[in-house]
C-alpha atoms as a PDB file:
ATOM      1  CA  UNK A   1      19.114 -30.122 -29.991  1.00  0.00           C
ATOM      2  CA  UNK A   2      16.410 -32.388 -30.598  1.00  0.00           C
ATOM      3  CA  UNK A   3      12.729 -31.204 -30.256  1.00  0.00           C
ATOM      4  CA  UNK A   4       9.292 -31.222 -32.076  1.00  0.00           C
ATOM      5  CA  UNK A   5       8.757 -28.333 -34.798  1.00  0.00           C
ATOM      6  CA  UNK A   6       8.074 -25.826 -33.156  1.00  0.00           C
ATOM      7  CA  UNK A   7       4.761 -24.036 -32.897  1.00  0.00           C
ATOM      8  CA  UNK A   8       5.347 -20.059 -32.885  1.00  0.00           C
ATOM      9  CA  UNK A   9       2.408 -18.283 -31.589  1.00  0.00           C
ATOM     10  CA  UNK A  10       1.530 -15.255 -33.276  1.00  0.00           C
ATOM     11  CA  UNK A  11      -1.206 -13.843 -30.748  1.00  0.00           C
ATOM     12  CA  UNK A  12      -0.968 -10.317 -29.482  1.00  0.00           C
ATOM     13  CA  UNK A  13       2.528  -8.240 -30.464  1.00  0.00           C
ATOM     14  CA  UNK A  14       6.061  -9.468 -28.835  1.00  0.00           C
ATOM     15  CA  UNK A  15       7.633  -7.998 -25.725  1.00  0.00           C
ATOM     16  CA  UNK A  16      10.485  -6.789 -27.964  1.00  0.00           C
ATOM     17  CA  UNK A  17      11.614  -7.701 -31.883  1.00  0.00           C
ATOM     18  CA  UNK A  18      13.799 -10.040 -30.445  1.00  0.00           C
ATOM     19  CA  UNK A  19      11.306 -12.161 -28.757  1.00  0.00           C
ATOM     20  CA  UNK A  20       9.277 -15.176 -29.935  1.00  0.00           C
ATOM     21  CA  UNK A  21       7.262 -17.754 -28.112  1.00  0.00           C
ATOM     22  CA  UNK A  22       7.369 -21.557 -29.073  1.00  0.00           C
ATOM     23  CA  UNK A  23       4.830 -24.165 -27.685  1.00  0.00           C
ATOM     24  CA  UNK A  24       6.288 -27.425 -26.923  1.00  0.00           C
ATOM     25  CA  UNK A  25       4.449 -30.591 -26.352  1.00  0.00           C
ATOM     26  CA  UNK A  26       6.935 -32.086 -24.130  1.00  0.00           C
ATOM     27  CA  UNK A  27       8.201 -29.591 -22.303  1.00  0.00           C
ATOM     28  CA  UNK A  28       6.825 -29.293 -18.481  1.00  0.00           C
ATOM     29  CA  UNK A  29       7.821 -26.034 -17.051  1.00  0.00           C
ATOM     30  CA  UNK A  30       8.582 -22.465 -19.287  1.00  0.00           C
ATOM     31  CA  UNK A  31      11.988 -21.840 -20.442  1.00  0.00           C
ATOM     32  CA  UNK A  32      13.902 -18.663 -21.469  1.00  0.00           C
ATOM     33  CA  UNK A  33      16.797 -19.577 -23.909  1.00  0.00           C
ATOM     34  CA  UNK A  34      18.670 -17.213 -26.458  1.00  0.00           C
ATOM     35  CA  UNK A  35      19.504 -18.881 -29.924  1.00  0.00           C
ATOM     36  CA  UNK A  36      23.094 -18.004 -31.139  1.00  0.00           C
ATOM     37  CA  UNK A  37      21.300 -15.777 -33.522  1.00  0.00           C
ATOM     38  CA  UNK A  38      20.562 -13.178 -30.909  1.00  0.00           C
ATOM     39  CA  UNK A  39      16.859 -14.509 -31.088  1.00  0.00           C
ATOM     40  CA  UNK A  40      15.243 -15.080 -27.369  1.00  0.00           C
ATOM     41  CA  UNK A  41      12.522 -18.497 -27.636  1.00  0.00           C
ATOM     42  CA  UNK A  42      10.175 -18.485 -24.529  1.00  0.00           C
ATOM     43  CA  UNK A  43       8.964 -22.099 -24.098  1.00  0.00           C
ATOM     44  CA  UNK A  44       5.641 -23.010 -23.382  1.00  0.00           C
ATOM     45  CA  UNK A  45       4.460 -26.050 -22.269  1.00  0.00           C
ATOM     46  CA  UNK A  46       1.470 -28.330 -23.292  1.00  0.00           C
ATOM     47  CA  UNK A  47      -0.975 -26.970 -20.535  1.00  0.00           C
ATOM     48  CA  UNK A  48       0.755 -23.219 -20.250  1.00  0.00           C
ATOM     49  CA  UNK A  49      -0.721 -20.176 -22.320  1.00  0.00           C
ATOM     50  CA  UNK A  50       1.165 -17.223 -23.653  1.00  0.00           C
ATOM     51  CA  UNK A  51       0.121 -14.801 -20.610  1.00  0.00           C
ATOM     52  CA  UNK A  52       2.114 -16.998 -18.112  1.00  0.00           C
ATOM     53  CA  UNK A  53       4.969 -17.115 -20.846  1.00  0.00           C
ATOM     54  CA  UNK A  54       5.053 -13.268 -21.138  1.00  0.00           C
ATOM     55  CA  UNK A  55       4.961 -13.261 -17.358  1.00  0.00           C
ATOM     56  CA  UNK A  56       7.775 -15.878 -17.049  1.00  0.00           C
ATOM     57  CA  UNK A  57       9.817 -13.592 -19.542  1.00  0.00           C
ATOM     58  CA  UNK A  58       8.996 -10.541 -17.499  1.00  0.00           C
ATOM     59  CA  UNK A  59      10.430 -11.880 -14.168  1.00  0.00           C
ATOM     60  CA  UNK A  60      13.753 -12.671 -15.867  1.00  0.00           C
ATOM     61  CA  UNK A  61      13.908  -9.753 -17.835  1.00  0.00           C
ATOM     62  CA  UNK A  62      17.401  -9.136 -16.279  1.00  0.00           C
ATOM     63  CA  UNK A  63      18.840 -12.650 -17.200  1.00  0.00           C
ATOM     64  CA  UNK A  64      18.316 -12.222 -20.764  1.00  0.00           C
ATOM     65  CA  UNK A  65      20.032  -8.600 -20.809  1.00  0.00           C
ATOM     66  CA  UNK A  66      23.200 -10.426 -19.139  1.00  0.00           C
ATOM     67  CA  UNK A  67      23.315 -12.971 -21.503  1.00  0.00           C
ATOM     68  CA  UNK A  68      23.026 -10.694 -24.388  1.00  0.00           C
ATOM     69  CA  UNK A  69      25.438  -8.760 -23.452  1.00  0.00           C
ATOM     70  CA  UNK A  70      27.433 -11.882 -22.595  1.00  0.00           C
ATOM     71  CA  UNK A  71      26.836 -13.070 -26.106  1.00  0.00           C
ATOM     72  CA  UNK A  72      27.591  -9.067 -27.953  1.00  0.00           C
ATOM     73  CA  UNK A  73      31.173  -9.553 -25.999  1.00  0.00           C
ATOM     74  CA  UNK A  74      32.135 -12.940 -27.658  1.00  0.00           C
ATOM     75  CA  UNK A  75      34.326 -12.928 -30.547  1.00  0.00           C
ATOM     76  CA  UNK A  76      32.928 -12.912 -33.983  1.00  0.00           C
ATOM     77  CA  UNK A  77      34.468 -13.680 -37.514  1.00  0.00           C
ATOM     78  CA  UNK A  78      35.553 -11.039 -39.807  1.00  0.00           C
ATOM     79  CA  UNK A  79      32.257 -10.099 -42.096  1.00  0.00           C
ATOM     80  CA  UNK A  80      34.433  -9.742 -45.449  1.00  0.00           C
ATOM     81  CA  UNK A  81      37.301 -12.416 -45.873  1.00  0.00           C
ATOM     82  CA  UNK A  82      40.226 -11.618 -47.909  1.00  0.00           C
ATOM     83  CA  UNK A  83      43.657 -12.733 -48.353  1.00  0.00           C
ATOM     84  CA  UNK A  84      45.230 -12.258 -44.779  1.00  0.00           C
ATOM     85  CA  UNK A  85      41.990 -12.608 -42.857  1.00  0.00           C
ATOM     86  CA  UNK A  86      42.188 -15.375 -40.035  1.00  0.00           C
ATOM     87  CA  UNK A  87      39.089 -18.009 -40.189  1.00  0.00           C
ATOM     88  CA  UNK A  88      38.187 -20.400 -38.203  1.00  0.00           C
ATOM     89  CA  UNK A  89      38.935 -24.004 -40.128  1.00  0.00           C
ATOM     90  CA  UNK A  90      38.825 -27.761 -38.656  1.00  0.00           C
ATOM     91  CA  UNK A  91      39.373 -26.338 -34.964  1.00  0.00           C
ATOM     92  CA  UNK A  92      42.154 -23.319 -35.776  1.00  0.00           C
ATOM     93  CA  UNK A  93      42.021 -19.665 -36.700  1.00  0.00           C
ATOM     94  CA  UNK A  94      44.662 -19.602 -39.712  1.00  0.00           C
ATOM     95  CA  UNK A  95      44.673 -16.904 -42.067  1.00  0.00           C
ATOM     96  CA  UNK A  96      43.656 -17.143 -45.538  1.00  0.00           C
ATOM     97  CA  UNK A  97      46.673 -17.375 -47.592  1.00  0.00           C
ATOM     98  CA  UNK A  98      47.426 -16.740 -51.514  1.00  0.00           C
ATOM     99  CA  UNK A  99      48.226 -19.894 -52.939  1.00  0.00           C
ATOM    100  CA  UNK A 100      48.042 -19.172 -56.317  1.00  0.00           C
ATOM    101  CA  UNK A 101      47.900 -16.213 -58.800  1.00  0.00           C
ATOM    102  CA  UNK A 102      46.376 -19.043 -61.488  1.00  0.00           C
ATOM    103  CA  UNK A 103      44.642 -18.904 -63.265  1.00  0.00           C
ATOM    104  CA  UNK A 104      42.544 -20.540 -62.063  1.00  0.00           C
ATOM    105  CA  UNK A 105      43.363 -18.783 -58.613  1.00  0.00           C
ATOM    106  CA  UNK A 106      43.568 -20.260 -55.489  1.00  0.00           C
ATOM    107  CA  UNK A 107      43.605 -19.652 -51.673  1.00  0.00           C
ATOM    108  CA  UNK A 108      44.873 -22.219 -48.793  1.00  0.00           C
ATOM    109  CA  UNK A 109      43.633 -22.524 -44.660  1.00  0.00           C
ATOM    110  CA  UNK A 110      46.218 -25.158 -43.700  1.00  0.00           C
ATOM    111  CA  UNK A 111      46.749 -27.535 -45.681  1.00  0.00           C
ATOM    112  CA  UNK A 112      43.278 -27.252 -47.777  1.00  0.00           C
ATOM    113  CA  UNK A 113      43.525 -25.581 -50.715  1.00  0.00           C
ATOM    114  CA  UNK A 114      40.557 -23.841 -52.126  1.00  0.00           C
ATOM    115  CA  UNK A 115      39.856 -22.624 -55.894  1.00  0.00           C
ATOM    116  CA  UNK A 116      38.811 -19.338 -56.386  1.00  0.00           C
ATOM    117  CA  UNK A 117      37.182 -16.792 -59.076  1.00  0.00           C
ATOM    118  CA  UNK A 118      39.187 -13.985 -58.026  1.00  0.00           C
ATOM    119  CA  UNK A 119      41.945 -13.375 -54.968  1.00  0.00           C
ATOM    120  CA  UNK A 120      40.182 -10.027 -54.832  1.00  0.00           C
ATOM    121  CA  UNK A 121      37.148  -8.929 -53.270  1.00  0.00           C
ATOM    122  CA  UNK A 122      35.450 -10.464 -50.835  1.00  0.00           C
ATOM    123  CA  UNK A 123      36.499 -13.758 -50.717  1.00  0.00           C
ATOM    124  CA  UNK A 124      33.478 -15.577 -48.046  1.00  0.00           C
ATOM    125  CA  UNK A 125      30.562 -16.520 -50.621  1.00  0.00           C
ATOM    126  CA  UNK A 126      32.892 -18.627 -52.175  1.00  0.00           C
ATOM    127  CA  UNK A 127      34.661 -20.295 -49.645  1.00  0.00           C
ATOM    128  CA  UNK A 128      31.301 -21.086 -47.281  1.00  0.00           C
ATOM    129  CA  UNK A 129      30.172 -22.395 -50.507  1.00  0.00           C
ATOM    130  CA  UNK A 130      33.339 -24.862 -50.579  1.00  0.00           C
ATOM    131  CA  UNK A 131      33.048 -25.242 -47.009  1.00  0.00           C
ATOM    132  CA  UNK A 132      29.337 -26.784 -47.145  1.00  0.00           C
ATOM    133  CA  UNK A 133      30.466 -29.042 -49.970  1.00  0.00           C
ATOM    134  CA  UNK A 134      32.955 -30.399 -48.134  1.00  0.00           C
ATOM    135  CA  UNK A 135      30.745 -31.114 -44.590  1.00  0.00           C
ATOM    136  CA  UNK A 136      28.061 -32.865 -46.892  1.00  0.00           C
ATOM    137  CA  UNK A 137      30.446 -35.291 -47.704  1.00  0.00           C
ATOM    138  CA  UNK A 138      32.092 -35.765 -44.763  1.00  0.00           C
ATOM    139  CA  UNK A 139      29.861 -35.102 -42.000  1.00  0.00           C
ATOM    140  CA  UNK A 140      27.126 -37.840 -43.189  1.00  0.00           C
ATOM    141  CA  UNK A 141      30.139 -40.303 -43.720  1.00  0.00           C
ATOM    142  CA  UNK A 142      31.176 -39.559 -40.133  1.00  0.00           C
ATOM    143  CA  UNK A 143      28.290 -40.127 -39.272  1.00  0.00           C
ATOM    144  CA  UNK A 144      27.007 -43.115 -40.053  1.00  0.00           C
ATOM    145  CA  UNK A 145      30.583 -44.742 -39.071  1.00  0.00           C
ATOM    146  CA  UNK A 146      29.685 -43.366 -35.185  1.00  0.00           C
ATOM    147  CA  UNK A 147      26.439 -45.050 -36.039  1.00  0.00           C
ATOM    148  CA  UNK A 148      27.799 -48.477 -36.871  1.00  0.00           C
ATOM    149  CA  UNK A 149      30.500 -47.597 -33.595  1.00  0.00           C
ATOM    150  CA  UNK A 150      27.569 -47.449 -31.280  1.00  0.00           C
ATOM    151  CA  UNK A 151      24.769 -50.033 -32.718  1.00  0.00           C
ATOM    152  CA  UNK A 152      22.597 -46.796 -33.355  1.00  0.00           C
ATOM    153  CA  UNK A 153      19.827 -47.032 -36.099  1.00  0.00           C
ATOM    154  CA  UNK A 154      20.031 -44.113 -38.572  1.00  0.00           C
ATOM    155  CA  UNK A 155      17.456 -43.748 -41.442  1.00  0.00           C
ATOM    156  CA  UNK A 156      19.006 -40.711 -43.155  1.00  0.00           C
ATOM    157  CA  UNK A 157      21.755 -38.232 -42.738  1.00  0.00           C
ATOM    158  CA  UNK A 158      21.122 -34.589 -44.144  1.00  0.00           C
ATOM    159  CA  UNK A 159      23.478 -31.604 -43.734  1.00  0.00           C
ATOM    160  CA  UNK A 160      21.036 -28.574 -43.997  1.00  0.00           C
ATOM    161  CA  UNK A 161      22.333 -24.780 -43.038  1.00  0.00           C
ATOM    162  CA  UNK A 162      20.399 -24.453 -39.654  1.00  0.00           C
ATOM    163  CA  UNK A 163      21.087 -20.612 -38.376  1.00  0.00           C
ATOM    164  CA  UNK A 164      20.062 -21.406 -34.546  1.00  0.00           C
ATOM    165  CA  UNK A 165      21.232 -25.141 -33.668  1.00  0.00           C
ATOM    166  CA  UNK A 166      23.701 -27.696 -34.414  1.00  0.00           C
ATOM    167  CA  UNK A 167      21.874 -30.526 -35.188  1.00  0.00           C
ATOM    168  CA  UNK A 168      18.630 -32.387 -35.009  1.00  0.00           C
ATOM    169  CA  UNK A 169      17.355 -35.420 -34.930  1.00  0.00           C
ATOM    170  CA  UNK A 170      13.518 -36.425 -35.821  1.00  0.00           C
ATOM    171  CA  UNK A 171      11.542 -39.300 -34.779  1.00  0.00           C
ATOM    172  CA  UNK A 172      11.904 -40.998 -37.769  1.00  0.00           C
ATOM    173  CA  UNK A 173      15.275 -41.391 -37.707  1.00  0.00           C
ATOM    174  CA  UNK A 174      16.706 -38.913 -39.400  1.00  0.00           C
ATOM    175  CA  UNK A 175      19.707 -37.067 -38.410  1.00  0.00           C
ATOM    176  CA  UNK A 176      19.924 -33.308 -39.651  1.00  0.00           C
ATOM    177  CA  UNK A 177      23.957 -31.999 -39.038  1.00  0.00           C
ATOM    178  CA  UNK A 178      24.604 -28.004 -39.535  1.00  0.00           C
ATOM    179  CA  UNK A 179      27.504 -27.448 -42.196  1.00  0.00           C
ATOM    180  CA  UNK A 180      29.388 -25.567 -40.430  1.00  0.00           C
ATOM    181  CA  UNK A 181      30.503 -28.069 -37.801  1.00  0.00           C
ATOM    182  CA  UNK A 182      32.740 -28.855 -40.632  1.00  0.00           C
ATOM    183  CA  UNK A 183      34.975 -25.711 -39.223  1.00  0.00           C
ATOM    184  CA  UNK A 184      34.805 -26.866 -35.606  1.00  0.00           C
ATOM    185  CA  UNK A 185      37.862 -29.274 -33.749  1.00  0.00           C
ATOM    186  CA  UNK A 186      36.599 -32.549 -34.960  1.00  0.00           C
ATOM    187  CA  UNK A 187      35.846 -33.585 -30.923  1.00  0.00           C
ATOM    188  CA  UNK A 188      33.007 -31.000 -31.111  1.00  0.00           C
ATOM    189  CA  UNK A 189      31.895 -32.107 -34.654  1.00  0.00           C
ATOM    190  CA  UNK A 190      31.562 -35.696 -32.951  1.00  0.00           C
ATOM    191  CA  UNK A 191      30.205 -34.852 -30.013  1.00  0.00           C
ATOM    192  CA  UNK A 192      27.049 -33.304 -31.954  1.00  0.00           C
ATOM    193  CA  UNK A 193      27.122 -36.270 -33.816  1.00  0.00           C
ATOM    194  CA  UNK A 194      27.162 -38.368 -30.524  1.00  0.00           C
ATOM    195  CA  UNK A 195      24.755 -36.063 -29.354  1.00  0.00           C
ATOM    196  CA  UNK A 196      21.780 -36.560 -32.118  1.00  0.00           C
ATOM    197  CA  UNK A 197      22.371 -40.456 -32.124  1.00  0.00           C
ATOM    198  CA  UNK A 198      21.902 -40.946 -28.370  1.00  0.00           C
ATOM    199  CA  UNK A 199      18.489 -39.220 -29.213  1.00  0.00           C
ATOM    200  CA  UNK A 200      17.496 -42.055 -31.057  1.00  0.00           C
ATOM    201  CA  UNK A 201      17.291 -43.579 -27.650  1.00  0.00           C
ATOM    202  CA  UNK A 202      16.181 -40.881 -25.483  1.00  0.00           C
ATOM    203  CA  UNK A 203      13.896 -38.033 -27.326  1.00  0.00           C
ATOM    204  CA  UNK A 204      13.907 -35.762 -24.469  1.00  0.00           C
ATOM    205  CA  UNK A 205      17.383 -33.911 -22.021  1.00  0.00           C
ATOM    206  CA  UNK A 206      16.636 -36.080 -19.123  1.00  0.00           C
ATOM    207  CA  UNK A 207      19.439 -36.946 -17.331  1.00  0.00           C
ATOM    208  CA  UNK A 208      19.145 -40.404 -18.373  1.00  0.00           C
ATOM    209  CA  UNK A 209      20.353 -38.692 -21.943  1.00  0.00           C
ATOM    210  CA  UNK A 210      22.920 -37.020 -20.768  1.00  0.00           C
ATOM    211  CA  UNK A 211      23.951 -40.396 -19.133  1.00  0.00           C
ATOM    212  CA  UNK A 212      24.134 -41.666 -22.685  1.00  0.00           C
ATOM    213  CA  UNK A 213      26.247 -39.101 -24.129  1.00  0.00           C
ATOM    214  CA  UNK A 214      28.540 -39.358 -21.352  1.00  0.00           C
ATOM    215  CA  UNK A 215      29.160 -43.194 -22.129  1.00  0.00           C
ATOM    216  CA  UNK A 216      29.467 -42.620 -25.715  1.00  0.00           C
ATOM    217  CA  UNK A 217      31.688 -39.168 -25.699  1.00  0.00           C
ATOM    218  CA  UNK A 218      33.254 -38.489 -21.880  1.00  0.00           C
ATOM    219  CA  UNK A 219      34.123 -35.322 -23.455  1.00  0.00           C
ATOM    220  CA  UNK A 220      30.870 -33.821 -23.759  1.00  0.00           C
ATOM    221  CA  UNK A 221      31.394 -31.000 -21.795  1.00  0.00           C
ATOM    222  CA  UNK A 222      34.657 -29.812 -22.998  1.00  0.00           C
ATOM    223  CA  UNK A 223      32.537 -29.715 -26.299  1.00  0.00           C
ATOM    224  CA  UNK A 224      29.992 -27.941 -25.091  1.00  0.00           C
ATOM    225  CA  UNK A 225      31.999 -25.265 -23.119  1.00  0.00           C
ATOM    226  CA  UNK A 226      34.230 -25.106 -27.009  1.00  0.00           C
ATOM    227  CA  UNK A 227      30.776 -24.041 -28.583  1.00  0.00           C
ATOM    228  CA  UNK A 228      29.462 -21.578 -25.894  1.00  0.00           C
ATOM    229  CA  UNK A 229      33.254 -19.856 -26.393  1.00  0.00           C
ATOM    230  CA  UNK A 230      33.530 -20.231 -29.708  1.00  0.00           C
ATOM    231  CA  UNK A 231      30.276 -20.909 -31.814  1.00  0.00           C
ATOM    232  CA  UNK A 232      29.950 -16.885 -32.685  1.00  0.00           C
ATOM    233  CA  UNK A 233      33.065 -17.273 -35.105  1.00  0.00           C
ATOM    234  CA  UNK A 234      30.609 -19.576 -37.126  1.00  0.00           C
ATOM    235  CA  UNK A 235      28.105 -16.740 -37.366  1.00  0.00           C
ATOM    236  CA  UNK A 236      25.531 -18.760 -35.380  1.00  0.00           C
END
């Protein structure tokens, strides 16, 4: 969740559409990986060259057909959202409910209640819009209290809307959260938190970073098995 820009290569055409290559300073060895957006990023490191990498993709050709078709099978939310239409909010799939006629009007998920322009129509713009609000005032606040928690130096907190990760954390110090963790349980939301701060001691996933997270959040794993089940209902 934390790595260098990356450097896409734009030699020679892709194996497929839905292929890119990214060099990476610090990585040793290739990597396959498929972002939550259906996108496949083949890894290259520092002293490896873009034949290998198209190589390395080649001999695990069949891997990345499994784990797309892994990834079409997992549950996805509803495109349009309308009164009635269950959404994933703060951990739970409740259903978008008609709280008032207004005017103004106004929906509920739980006990949130959202204003509206209209109960009709489709009813997403809106509330992702309300939605991001929302995290960028909580999730920075959360945040830098975890900070404080575990003697962690922060520079900045942004919320940004990533499409392929989490969260990120540069080199500098800052500490980049995706909005939508703002739907997630709030033990996932904090264990991406967790996650980026432990960076600022480790800037790699060597298992001496994992170690770290494990001190900090025990429940690391639970998190991370909620996201590979889940994380498709956040259009990721």
């Amino acid at each position: 969740m934390s790595d260098e820009p990356p450097q896409f290569l734009e030699s020679g055409p892709p194996l497929d559409a839905g292929l890119v290559f990214v060099r990476s300073v610090r990585a040793r060895h290739y990597r396959l990986t498929l972002r939550r957006d259906g996108m496949a990023v083949a890894t290259i490191p520092a002293r490896g060259s873009e034949r290998e990498a198209r190589a390395f993709v080649a001999q695990h050709r069949d891997w990345l057909e499994r784990a797309r078709a892994r990834q079409a099978r997992r549950p996805r939310a509803a495109a349009t959202w309308a009164v009635g239409t269950p959404v994933l909010w703060r951990g739970a799939m409740v259903e978008i409910r008609l709280a008032s006629a207004g005017p103004p009007p106004s929906v509920c998920l739980a006990a949130d209640l959202f204003r509206v322009r209209a109960c009709d129509g489709d009813l997403r713009p809106q509330l992702e819009a309300q939605f991001a609000r929302r995290a960028r005032i909580e999730l920075p606040g959360r945040t830098w209290e975890l900070a404080a928690e575990t003697g962690v130096d922060v520079k900045q907190v942004s919320v940004r809307n990533q499409r392929s990760r989490w969260g990120s954390c540069s080199a500098g110090g800052t500490i980049s959260l995706n909005w939508r963790l703002i739907q997630a349980p709030e033990s996932v939301r904090d264990y991406i938190i967790y996650h980026e701060l432990m960076h600022r001691r480790e800037m790699n996933h060597s298992e001496r970073f994992w170690a770290r997270v494990a001190e900090v959040c025990p429940g690391w794993r639970d998190a991370e098995r909620w996201l590979k089940r889940n994380g498709s209902l956040l259009n990721l």
